[in-house]
C-alpha atoms as a PDB file:
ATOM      1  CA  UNK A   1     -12.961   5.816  -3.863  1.00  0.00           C
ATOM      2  CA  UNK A   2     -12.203   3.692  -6.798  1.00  0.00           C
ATOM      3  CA  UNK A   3     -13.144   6.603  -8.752  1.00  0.00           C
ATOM      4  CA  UNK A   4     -10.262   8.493  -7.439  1.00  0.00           C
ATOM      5  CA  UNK A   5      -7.994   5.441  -7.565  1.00  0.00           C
ATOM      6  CA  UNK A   6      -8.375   4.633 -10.884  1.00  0.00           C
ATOM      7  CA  UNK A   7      -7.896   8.247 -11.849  1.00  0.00           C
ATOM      8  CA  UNK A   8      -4.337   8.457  -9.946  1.00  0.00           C
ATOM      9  CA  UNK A   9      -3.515   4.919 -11.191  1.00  0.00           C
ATOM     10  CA  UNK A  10      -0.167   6.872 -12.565  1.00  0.00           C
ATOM     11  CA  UNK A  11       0.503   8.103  -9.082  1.00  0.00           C
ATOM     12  CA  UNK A  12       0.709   4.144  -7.705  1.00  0.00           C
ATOM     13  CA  UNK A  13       2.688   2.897 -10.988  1.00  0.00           C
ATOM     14  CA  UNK A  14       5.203   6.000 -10.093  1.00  0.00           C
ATOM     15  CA  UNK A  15       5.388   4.568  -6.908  1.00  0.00           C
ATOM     16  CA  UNK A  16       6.386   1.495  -7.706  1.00  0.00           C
ATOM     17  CA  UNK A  17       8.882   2.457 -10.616  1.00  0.00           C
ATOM     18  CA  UNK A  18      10.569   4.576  -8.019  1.00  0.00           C
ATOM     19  CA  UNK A  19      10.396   1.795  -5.438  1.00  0.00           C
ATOM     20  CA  UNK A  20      12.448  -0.728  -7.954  1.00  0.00           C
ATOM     21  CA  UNK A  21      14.983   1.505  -9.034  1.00  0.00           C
ATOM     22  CA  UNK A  22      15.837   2.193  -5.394  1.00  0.00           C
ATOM     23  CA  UNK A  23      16.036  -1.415  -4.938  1.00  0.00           C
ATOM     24  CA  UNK A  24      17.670  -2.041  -7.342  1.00  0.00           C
ATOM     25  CA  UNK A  25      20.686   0.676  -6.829  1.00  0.00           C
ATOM     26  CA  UNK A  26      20.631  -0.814  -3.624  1.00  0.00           C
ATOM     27  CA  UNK A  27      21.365  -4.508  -4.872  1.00  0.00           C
ATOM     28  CA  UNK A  28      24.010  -2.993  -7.864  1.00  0.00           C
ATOM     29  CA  UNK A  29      26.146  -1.007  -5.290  1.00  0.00           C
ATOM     30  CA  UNK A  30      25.942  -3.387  -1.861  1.00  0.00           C
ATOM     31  CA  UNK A  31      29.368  -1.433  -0.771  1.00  0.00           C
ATOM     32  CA  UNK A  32      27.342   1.520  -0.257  1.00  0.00           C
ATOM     33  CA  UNK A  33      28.118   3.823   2.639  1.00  0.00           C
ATOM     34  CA  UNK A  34      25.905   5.091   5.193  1.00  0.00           C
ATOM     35  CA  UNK A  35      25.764   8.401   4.278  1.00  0.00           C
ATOM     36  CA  UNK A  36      24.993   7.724   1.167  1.00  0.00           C
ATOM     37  CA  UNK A  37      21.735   5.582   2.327  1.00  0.00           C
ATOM     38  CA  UNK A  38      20.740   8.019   4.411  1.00  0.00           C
ATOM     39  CA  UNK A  39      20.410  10.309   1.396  1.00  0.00           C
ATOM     40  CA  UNK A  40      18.908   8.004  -1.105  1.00  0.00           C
ATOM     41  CA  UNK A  41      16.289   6.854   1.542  1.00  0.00           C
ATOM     42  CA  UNK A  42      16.091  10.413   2.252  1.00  0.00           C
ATOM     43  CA  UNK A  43      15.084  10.843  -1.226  1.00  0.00           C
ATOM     44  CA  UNK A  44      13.157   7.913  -2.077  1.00  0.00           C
ATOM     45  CA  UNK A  45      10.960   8.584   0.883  1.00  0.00           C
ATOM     46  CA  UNK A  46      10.611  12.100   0.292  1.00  0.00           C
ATOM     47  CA  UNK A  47       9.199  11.801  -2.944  1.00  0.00           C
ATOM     48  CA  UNK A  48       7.245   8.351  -2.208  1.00  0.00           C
ATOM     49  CA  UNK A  49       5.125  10.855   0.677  1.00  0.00           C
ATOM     50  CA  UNK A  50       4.851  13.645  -1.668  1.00  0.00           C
ATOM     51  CA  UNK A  51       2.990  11.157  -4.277  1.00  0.00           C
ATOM     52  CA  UNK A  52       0.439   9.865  -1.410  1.00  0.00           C
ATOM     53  CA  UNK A  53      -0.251  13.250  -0.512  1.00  0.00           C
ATOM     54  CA  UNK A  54      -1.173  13.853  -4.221  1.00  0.00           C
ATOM     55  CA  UNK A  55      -3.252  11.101  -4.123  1.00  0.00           C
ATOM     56  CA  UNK A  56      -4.838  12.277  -0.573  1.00  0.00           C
ATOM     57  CA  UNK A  57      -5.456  15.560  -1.721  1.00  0.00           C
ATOM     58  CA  UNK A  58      -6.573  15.268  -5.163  1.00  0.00           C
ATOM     59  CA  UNK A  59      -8.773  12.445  -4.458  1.00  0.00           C
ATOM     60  CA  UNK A  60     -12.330  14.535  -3.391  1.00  0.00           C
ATOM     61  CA  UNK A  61     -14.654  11.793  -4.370  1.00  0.00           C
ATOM     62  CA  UNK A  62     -12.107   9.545  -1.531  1.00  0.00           C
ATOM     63  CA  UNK A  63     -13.790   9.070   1.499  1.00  0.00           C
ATOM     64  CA  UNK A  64     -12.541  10.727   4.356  1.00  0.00           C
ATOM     65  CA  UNK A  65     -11.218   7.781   6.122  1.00  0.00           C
ATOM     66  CA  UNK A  66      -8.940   6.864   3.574  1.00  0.00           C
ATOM     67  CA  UNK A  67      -8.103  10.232   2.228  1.00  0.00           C
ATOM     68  CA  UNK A  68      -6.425  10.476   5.848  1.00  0.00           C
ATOM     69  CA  UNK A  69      -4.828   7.114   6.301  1.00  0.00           C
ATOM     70  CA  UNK A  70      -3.087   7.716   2.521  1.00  0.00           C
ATOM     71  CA  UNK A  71      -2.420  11.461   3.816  1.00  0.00           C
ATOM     72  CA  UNK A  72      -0.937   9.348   6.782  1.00  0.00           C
ATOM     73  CA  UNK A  73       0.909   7.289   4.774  1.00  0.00           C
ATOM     74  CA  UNK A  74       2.486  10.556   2.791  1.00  0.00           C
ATOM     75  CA  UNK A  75       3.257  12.253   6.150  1.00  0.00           C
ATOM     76  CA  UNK A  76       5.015   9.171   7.592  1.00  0.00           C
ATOM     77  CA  UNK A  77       7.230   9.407   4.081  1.00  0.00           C
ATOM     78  CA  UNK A  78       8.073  12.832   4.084  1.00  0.00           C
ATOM     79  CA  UNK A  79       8.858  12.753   7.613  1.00  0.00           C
ATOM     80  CA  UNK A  80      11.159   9.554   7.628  1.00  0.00           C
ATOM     81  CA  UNK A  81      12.994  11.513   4.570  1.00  0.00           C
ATOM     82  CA  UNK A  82      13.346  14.989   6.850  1.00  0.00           C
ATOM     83  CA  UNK A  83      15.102  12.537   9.379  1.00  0.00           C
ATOM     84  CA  UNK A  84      17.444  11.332   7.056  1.00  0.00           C
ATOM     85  CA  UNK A  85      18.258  14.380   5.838  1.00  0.00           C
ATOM     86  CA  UNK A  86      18.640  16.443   9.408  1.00  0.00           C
ATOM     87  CA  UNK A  87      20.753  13.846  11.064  1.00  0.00           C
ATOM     88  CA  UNK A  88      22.832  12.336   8.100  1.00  0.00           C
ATOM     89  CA  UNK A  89      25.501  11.060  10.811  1.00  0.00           C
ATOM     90  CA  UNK A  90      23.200   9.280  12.326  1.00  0.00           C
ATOM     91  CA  UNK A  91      24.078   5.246  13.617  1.00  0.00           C
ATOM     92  CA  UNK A  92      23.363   2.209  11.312  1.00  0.00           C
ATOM     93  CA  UNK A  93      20.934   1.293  14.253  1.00  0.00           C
ATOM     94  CA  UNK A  94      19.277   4.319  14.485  1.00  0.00           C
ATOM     95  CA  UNK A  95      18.779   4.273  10.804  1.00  0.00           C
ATOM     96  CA  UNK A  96      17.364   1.012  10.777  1.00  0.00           C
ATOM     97  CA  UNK A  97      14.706   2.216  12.985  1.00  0.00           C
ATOM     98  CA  UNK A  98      14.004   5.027  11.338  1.00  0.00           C
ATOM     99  CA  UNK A  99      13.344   2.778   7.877  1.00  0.00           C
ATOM    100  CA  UNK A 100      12.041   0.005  10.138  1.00  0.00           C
ATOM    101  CA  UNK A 101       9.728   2.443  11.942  1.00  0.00           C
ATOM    102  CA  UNK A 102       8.368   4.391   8.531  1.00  0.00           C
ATOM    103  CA  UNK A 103       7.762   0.551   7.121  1.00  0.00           C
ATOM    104  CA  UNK A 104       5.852  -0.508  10.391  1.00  0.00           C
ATOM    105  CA  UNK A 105       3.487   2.529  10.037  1.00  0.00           C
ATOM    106  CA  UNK A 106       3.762   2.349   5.859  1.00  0.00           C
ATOM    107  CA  UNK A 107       2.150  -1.143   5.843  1.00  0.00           C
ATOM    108  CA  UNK A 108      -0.475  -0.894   8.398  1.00  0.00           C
ATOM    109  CA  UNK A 109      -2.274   2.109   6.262  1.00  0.00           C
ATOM    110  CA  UNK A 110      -1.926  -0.063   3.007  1.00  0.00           C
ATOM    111  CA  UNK A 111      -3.269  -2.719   4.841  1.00  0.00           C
ATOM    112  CA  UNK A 112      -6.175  -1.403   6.162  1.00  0.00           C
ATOM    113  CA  UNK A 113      -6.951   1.109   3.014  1.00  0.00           C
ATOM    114  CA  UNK A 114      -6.838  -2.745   0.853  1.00  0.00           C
ATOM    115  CA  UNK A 115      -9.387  -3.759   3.425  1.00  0.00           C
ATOM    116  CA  UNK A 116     -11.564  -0.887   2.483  1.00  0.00           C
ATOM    117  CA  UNK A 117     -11.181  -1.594  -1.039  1.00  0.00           C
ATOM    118  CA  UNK A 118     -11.855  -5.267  -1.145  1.00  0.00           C
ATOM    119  CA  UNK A 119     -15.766  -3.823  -1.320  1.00  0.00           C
ATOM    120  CA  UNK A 120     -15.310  -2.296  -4.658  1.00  0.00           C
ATOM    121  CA  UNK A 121     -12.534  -4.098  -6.658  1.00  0.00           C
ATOM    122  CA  UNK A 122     -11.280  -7.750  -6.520  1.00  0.00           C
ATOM    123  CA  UNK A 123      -8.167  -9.245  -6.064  1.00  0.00           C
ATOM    124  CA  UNK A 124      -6.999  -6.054  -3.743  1.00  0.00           C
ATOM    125  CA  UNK A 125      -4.525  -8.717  -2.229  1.00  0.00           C
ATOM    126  CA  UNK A 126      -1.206  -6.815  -4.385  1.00  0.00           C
ATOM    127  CA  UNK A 127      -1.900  -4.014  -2.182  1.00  0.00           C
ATOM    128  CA  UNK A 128      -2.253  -5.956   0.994  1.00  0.00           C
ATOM    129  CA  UNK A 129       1.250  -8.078  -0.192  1.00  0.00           C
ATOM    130  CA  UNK A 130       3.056  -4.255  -0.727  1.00  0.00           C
ATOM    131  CA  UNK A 131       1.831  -3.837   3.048  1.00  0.00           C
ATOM    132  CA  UNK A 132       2.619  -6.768   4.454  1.00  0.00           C
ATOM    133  CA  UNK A 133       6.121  -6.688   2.816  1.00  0.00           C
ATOM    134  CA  UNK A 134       6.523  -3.399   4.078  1.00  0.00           C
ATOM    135  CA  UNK A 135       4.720  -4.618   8.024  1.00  0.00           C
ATOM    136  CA  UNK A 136       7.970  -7.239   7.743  1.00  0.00           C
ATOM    137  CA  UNK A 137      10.463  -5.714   6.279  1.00  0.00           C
ATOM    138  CA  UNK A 138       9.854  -3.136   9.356  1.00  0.00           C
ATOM    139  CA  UNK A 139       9.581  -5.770  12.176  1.00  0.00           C
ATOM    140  CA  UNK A 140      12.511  -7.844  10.688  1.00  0.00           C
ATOM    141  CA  UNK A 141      15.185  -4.213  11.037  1.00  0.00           C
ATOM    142  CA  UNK A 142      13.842  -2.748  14.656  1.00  0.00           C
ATOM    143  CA  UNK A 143      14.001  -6.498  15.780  1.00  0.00           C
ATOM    144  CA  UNK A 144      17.289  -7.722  14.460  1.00  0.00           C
ATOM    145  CA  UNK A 145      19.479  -4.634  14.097  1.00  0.00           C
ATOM    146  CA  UNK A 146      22.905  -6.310  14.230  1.00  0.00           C
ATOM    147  CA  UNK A 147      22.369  -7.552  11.082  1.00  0.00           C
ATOM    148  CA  UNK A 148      25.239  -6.551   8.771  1.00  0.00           C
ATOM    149  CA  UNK A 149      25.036  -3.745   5.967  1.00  0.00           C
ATOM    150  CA  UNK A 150      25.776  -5.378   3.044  1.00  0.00           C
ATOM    151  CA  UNK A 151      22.234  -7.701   4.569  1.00  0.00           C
ATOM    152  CA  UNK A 152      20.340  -4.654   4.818  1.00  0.00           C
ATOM    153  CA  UNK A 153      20.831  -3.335   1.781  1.00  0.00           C
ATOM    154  CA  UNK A 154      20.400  -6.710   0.036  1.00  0.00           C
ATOM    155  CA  UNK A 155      17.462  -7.202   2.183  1.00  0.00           C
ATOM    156  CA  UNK A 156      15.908  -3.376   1.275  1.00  0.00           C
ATOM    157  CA  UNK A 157      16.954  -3.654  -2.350  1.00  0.00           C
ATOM    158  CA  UNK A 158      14.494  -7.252  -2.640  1.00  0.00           C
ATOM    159  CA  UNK A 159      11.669  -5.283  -0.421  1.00  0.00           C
ATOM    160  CA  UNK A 160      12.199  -2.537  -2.483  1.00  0.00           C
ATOM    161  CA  UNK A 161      11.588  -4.021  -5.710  1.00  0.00           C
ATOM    162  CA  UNK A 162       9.127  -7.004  -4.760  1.00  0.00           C
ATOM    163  CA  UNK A 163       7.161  -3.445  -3.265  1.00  0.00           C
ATOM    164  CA  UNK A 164       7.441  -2.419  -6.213  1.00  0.00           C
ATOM    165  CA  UNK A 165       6.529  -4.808  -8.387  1.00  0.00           C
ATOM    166  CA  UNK A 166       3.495  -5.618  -6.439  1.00  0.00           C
ATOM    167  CA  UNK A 167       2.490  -1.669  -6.664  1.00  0.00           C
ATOM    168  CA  UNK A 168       2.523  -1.564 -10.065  1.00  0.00           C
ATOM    169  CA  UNK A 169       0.197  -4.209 -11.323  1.00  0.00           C
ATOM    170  CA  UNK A 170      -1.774  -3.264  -8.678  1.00  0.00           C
ATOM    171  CA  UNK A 171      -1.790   0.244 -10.633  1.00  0.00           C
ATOM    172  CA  UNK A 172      -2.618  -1.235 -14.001  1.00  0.00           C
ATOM    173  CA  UNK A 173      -5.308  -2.963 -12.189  1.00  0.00           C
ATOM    174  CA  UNK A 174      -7.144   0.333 -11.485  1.00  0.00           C
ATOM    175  CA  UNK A 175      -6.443   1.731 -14.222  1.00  0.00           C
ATOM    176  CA  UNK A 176      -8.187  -0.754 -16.368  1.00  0.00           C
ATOM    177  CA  UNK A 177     -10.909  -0.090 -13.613  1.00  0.00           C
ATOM    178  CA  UNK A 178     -11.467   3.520 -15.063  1.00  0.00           C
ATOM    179  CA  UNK A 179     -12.480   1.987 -18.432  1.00  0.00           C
ATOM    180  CA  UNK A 180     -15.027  -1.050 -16.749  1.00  0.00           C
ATOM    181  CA  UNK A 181     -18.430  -0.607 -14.950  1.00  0.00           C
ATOM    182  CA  UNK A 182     -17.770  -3.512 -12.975  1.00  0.00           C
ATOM    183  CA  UNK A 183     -14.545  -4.770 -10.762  1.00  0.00           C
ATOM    184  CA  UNK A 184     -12.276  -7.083 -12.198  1.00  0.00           C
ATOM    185  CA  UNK A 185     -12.070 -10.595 -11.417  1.00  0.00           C
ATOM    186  CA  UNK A 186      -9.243 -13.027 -11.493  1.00  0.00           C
END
């Protein structure tokens, strides 16, 4: 598995670049209008389960376990993104479950494929913080949907790019993994 992880270390930095600059088009244009979240969600999560997939599929030396939950982790995307584009009129509401529903499911897989990890590198914690940003950010929009939607977008856009921050150096993390026998400590 690390292996594999180290090899697609590109695939998680991609993740995370695309993960800030949705956040952060989401924090420069708060005014945005529904429709047009709908399609850059549509979008962002479209491509964002197209990369796990990559990972899923490429990675043969990955254990079959977590091949599946980061397959499951790239269905959940490109489904969420199928959504947004099929029902672009949908509600505010309904869109915030949809995004609160793909987040919910998002974070529980990075969760538990961190726990697997935390055998074979150190310091997996940036990928358990991406999930449990992601677990919240999903409980915090199916919970409180009345909140207003120049909150949600603020409140996406700083998800998106703490997400995506935290994926990152996570990804230079494995990468330098590729080059050393032994995990990396603090």
């Amino acid at each position: 598995m690390l292996e594999v992880a180290a090899r697609y270390w590109w695939v998680v930095l991609l993740r995370g670049v695309l993960s800030i600059l949705f956040g952060a088009a989401a924090l420069v244009w708060p005014g945005i209008t529904g429709l047009a979240l709908v399609l850059v969600f549509g979008v962002y999560s479209l491509l964002d389960g197209v990369l796990d997939l990559t990972m899923s599929f490429g990675g043969k030396d990955m254990p079959g376990s977590n091949r599946l939950a980061v397959a499951l982790m790239g269905f959940f995307g490109i489904a969420a993104g199928i959504v947004a584009f099929l029902w672009p009129g949908i509600t505010a509401i309904a869109l915030l479950w949809v995004i609160g529903a793909w987040a919910i499911a998002t974070g529980i897989l990075e969760i538990l494929v961190a726990v697997r990890l935390r055998k074979e590198i150190t310091n997996e914690w940036f990928w358990v913080l991406s999930g449990l940003l992601s677990l919240v950010l999903g409980v915090v929009l199916v919970v409180r949907p009345d909140v207003g939607a120049v909150g949600v977008v603020t409140t996406i856009g700083i998800f998106s790019i703490a997400w995506g921050v935290s994926l990152a150096v996570f990804s230079f993390r494995i990468k330098n993994l590729a080059s050393s026998e032994t995990p990396l400590s603090a």
